[in-house]
C-alpha atoms as a PDB file:
ATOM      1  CA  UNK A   1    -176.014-120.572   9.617  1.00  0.00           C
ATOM      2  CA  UNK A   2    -172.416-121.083  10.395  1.00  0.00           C
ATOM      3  CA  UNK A   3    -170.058-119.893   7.166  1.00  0.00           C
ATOM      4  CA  UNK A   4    -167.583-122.535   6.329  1.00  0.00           C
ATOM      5  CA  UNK A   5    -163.751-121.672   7.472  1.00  0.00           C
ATOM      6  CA  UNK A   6    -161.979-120.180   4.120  1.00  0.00           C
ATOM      7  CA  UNK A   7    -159.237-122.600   2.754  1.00  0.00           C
ATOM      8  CA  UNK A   8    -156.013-122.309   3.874  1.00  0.00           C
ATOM      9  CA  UNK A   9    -153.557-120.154   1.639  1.00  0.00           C
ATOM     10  CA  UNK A  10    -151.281-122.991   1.080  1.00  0.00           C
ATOM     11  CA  UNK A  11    -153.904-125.350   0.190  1.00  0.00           C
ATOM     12  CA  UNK A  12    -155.214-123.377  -2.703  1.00  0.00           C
ATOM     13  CA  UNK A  13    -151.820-122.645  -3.539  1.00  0.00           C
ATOM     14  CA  UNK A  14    -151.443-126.146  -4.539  1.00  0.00           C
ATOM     15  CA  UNK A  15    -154.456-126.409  -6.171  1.00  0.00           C
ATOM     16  CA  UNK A  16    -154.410-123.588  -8.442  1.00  0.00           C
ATOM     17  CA  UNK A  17    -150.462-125.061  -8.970  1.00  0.00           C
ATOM     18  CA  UNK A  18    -151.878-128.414 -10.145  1.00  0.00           C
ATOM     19  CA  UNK A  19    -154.500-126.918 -12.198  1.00  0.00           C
ATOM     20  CA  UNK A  20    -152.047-124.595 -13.892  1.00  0.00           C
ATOM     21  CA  UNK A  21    -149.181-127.356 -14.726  1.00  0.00           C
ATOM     22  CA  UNK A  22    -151.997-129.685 -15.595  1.00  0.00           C
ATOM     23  CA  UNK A  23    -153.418-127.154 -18.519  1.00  0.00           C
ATOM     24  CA  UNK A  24    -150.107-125.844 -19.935  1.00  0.00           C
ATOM     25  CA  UNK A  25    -147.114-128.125 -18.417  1.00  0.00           C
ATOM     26  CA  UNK A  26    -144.895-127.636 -14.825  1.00  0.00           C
ATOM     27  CA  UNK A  27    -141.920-126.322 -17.490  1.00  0.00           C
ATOM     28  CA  UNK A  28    -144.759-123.637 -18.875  1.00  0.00           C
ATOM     29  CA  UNK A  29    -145.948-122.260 -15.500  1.00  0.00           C
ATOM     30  CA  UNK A  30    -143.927-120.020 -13.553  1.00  0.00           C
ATOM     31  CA  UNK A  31    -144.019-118.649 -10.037  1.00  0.00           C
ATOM     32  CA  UNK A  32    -145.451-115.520 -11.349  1.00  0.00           C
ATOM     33  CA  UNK A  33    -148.469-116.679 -13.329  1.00  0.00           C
ATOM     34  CA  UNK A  34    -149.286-118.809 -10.056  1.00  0.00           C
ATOM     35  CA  UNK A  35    -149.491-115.859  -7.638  1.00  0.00           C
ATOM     36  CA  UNK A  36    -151.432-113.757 -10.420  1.00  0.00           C
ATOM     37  CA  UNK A  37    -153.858-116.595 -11.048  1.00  0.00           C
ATOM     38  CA  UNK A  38    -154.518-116.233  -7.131  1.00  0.00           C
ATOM     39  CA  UNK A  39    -155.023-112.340  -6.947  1.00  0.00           C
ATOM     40  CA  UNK A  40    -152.147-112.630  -4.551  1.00  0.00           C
ATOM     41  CA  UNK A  41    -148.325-111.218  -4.252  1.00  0.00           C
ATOM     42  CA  UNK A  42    -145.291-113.083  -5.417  1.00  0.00           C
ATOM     43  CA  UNK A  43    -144.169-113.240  -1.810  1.00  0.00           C
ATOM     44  CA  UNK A  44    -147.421-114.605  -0.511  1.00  0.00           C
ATOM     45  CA  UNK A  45    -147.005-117.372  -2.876  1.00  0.00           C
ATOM     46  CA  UNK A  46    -143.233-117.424  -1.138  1.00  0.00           C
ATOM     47  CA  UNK A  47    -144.110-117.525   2.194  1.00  0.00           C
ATOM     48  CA  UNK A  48    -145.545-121.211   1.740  1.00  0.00           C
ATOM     49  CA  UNK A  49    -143.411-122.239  -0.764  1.00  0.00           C
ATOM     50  CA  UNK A  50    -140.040-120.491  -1.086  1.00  0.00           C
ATOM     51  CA  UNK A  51    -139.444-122.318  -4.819  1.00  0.00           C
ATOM     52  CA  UNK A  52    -141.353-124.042  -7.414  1.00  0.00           C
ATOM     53  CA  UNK A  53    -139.357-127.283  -6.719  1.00  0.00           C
ATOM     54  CA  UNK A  54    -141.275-127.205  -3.695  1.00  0.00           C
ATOM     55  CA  UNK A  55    -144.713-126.424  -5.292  1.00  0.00           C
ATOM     56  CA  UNK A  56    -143.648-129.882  -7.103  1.00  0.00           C
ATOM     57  CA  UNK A  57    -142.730-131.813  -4.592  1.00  0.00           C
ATOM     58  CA  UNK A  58    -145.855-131.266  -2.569  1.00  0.00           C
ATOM     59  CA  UNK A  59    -148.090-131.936  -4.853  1.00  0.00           C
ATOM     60  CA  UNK A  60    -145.923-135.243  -5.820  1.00  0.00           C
ATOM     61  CA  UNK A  61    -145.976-136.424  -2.387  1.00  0.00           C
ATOM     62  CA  UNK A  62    -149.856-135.836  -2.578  1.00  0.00           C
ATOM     63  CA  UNK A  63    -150.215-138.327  -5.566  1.00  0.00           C
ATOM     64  CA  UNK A  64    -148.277-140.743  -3.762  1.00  0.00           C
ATOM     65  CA  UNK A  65    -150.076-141.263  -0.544  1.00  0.00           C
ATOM     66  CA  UNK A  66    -153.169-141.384  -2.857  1.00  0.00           C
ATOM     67  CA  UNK A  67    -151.338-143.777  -5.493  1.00  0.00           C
ATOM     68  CA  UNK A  68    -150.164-146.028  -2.289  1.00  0.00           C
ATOM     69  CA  UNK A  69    -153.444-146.488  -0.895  1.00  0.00           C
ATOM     70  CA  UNK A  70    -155.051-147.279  -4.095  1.00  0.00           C
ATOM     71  CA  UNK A  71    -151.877-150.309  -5.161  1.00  0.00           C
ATOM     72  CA  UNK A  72    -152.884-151.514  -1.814  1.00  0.00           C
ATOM     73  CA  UNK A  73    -156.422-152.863  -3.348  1.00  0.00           C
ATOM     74  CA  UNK A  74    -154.424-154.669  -6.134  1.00  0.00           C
ATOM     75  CA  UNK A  75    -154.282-158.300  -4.212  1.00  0.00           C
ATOM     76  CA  UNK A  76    -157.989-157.783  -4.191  1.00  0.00           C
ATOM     77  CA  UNK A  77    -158.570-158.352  -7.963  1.00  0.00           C
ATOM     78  CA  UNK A  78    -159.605-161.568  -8.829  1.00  0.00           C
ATOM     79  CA  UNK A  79    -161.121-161.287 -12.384  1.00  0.00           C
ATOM     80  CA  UNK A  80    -160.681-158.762 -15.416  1.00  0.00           C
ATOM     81  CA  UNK A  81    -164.097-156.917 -14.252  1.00  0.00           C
ATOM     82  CA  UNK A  82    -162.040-156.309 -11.094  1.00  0.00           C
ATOM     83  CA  UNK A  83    -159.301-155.580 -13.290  1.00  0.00           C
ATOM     84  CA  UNK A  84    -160.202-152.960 -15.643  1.00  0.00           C
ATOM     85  CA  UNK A  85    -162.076-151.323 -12.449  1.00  0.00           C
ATOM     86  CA  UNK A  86    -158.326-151.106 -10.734  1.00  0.00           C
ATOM     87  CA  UNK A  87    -156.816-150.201 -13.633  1.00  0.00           C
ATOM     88  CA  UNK A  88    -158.773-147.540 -14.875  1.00  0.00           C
ATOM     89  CA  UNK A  89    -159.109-146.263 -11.084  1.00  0.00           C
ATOM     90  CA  UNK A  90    -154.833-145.881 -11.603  1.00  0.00           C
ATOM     91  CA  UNK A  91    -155.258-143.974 -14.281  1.00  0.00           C
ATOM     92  CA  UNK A  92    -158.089-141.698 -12.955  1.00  0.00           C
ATOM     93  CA  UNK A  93    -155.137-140.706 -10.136  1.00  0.00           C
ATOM     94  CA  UNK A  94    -152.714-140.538 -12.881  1.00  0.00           C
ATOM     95  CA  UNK A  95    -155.031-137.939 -14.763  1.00  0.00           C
ATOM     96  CA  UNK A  96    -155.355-135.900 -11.981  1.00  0.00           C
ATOM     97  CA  UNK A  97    -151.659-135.498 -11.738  1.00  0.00           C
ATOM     98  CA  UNK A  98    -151.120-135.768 -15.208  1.00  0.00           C
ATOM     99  CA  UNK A  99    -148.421-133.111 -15.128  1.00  0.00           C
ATOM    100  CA  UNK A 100    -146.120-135.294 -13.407  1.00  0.00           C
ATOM    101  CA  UNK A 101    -146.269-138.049 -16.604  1.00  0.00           C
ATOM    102  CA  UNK A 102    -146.406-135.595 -19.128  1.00  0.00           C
ATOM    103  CA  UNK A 103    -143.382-133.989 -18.225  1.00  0.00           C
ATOM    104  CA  UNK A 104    -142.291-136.997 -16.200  1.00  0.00           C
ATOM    105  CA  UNK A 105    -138.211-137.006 -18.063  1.00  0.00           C
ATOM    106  CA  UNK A 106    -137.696-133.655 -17.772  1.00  0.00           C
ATOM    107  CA  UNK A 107    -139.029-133.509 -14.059  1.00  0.00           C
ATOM    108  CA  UNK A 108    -137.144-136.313 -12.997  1.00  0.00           C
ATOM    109  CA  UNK A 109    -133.741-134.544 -14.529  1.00  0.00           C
ATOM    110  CA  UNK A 110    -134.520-131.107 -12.492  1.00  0.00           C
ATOM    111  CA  UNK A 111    -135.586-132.778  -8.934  1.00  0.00           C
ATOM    112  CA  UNK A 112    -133.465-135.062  -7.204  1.00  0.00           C
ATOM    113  CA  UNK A 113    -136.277-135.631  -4.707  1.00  0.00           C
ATOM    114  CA  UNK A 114    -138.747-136.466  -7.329  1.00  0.00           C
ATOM    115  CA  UNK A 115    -135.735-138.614  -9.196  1.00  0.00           C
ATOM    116  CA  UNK A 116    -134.770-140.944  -5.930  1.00  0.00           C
ATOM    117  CA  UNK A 117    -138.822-141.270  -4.919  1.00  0.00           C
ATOM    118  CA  UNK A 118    -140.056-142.178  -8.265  1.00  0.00           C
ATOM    119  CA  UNK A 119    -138.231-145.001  -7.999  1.00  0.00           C
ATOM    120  CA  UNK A 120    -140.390-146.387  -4.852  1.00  0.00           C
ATOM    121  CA  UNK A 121    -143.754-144.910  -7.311  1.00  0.00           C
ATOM    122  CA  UNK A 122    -142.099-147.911  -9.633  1.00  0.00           C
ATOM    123  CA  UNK A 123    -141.485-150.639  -7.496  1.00  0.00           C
ATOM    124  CA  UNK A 124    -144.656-150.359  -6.055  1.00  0.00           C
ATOM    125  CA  UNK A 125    -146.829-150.113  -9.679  1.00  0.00           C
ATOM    126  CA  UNK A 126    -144.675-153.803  -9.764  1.00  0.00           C
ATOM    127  CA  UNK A 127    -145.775-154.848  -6.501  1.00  0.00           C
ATOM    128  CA  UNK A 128    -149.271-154.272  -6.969  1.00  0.00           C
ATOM    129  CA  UNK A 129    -149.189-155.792 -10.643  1.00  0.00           C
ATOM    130  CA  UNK A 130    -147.473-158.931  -9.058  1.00  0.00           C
ATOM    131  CA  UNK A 131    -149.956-158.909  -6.545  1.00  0.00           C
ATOM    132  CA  UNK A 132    -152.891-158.626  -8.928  1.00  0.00           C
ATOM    133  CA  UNK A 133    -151.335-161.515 -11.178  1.00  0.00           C
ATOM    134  CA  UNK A 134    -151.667-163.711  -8.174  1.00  0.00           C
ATOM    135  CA  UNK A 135    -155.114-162.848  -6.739  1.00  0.00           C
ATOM    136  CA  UNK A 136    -156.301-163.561 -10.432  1.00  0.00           C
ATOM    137  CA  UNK A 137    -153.908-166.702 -10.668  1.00  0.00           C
ATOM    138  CA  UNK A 138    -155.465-168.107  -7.493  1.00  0.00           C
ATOM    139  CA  UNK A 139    -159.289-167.242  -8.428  1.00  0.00           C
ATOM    140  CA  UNK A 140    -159.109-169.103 -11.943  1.00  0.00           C
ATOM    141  CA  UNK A 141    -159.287-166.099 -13.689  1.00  0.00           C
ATOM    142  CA  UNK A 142    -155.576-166.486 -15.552  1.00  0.00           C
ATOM    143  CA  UNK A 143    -153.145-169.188 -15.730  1.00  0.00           C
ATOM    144  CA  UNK A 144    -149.212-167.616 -16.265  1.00  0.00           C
ATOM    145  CA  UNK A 145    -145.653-169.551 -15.820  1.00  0.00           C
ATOM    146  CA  UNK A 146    -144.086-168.198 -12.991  1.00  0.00           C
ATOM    147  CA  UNK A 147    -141.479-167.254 -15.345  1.00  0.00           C
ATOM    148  CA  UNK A 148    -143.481-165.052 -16.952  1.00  0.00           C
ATOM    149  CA  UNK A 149    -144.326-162.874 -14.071  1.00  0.00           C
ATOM    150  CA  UNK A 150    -141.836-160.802 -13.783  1.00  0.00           C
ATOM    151  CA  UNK A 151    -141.392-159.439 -17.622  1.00  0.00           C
ATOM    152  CA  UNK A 152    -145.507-159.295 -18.106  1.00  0.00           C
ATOM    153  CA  UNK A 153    -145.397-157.067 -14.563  1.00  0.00           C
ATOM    154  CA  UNK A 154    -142.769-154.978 -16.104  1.00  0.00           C
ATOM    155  CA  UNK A 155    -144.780-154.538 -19.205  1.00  0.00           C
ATOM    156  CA  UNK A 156    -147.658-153.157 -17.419  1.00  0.00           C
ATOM    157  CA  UNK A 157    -145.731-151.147 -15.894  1.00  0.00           C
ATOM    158  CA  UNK A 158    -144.346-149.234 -18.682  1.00  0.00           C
ATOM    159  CA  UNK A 159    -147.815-149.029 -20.204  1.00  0.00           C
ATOM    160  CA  UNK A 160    -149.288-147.535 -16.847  1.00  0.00           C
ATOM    161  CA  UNK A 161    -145.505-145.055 -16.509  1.00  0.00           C
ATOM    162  CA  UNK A 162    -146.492-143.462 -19.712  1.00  0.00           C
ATOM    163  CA  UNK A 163    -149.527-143.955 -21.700  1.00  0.00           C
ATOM    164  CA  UNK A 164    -150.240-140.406 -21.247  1.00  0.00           C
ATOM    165  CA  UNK A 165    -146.935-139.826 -22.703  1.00  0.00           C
ATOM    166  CA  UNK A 166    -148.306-141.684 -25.839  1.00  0.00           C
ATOM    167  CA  UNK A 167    -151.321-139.960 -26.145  1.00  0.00           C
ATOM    168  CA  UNK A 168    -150.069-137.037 -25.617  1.00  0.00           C
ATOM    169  CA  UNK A 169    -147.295-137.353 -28.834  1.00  0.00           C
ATOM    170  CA  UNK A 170    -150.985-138.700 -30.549  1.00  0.00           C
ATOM    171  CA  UNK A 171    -152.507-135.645 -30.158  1.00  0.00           C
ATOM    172  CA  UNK A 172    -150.727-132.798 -28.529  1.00  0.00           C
ATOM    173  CA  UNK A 173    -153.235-129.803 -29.176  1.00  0.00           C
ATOM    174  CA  UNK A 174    -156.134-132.112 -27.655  1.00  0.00           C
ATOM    175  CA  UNK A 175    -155.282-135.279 -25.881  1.00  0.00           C
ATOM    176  CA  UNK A 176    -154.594-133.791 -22.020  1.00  0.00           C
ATOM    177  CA  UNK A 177    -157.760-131.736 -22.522  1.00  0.00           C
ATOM    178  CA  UNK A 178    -160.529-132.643 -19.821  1.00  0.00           C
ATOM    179  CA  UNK A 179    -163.103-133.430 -21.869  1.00  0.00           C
ATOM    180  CA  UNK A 180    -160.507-136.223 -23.623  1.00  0.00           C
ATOM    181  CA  UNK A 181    -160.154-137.359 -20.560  1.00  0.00           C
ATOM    182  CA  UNK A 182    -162.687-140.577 -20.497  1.00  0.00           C
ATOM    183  CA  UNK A 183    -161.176-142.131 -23.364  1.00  0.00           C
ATOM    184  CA  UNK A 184    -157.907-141.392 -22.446  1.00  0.00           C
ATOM    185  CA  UNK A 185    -158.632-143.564 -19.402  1.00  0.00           C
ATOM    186  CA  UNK A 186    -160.215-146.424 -21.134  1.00  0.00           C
ATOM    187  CA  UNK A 187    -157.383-146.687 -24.051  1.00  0.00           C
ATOM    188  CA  UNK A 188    -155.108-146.940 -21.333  1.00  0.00           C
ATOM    189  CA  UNK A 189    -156.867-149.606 -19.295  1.00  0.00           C
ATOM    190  CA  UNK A 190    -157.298-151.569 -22.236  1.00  0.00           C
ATOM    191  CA  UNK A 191    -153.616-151.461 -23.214  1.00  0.00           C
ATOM    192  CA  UNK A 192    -152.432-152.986 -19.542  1.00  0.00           C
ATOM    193  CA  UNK A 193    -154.860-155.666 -19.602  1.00  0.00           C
ATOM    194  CA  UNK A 194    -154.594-156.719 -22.980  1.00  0.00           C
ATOM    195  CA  UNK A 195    -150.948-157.737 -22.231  1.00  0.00           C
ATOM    196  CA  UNK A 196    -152.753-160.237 -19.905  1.00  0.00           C
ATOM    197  CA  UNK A 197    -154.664-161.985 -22.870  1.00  0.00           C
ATOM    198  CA  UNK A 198    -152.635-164.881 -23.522  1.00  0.00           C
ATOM    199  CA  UNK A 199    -152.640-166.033 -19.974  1.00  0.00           C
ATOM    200  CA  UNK A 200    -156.321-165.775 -19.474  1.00  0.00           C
ATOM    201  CA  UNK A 201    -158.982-167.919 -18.691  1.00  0.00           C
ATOM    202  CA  UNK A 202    -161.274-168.708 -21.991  1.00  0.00           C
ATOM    203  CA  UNK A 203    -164.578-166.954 -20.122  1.00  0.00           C
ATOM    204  CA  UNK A 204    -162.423-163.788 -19.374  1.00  0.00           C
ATOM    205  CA  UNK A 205    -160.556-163.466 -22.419  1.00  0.00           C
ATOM    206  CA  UNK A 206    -164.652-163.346 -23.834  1.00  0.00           C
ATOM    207  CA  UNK A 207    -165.451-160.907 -20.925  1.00  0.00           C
ATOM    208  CA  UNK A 208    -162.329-158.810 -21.431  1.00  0.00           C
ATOM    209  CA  UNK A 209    -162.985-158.474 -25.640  1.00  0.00           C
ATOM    210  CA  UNK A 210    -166.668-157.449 -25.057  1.00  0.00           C
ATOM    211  CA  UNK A 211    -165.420-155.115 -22.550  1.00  0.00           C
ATOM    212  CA  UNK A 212    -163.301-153.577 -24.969  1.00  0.00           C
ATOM    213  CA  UNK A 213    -166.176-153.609 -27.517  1.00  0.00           C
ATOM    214  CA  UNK A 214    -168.209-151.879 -25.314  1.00  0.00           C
ATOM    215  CA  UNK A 215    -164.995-149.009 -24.884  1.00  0.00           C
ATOM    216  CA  UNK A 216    -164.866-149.026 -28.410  1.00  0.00           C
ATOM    217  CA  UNK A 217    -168.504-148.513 -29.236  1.00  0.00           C
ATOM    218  CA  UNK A 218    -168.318-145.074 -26.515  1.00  0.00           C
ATOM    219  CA  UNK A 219    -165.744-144.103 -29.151  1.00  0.00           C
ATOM    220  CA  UNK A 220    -167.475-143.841 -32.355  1.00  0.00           C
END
């Protein structure tokens, strides 16, 4: 039987990284407590990445090839079971770098990189929104002014930039545990489409409340 190849050092470098920031916060986690929680040295951990900025930044440029490919999808939604599929998707990605939007201000203040490419992150959350407001505008599924397009895109938006943010002020002991994570998701998906209620079609405003009912139901 052939063994598999070990992972590269820098590979579980970043893991262990995201794991780490996810748990206590990137501000909480030092360059020290990463190279013990790998069993190795301090410069090991230096070789691949010479400073934690750069720890950061690969791991942020991870989420966004992964967050890019998945906005792509959003001119593909034409109703709210679509919808709430794409949006909760977002926010599985989200939750897997929820570091990065729980300490998404401070981050942003530190890292110029992380500052100047966040804005692309935003513009294309709007894109896809925009996108998704037409696929669903062209299938039936909502009818919105085109005037409205722009502020109800922004408004998703902000929900999507930092729900986590919310529930982590909520419930700061618990709320970016793992085992939170589920309802987390489904708060947050409900949030972002609910802004979409007054536009929608009678059948999926129906199909969009008893999906909600269902969310809350999984809650009690």
């Amino acid at each position: 039987m052939v063994k598999k190849a070990p992972r590269r050092t820098a590979e579980r470098i970043l893991e262990v990284t995201l794991a780490l920031f996810n748990r206590f916060g990137e501000p909480n986690v030092s360059t020290t407590l990463i190279s013990a929680e790998l069993n190795i040295s301090p410069g090991n951990l230096y070789y691949h990445y010479p400073a934690k900025d750069e720890l950061i930044n690969s791991l942020f440029d991870r989420f966004e090839r992964a967050l890019n490919e998945l906005l792509n999808a959003g001119d593909s939604v034409r109703d709210v079971e679509d919808a709430w599929f794409f949006m909760h998707s977002l926010f599985e990605l989200i939750w897997e770098y929820r570091f990065l939007y729980r300490d998404l201000n401070d981050l942003l203040s530190k890292n110029r990189r992380l500052e100047t490419h966040f804005q692309s992150v935003l513009k294309n959350k709007t894109r896809a929104v925009k996108s998704l407001l037409d696929s669903m505008s062209r299938a039936g599924s909502l009818q919105i002014d085109s005037r409205e397009v722009d502020a109800t895109a922004t408004s998703m938006v902000v929900v999507l930039t930092y729900w986590l943010s919310f529930e982590y002020v909520r419930d700061p002991r618990h709320a970016l545990e793992a085992e939170n994570a589920q309802m987390a998701l489904m708060r947050g998906a409900q949030h972002v489409l609910n802004l979409l209620t007054p536009y929608l079609e009678q059948g999926q405003r129906k199909h969009l409340i008893e999906l909600v009912g269902a969310y809350n139901h999984l809650e009690k």
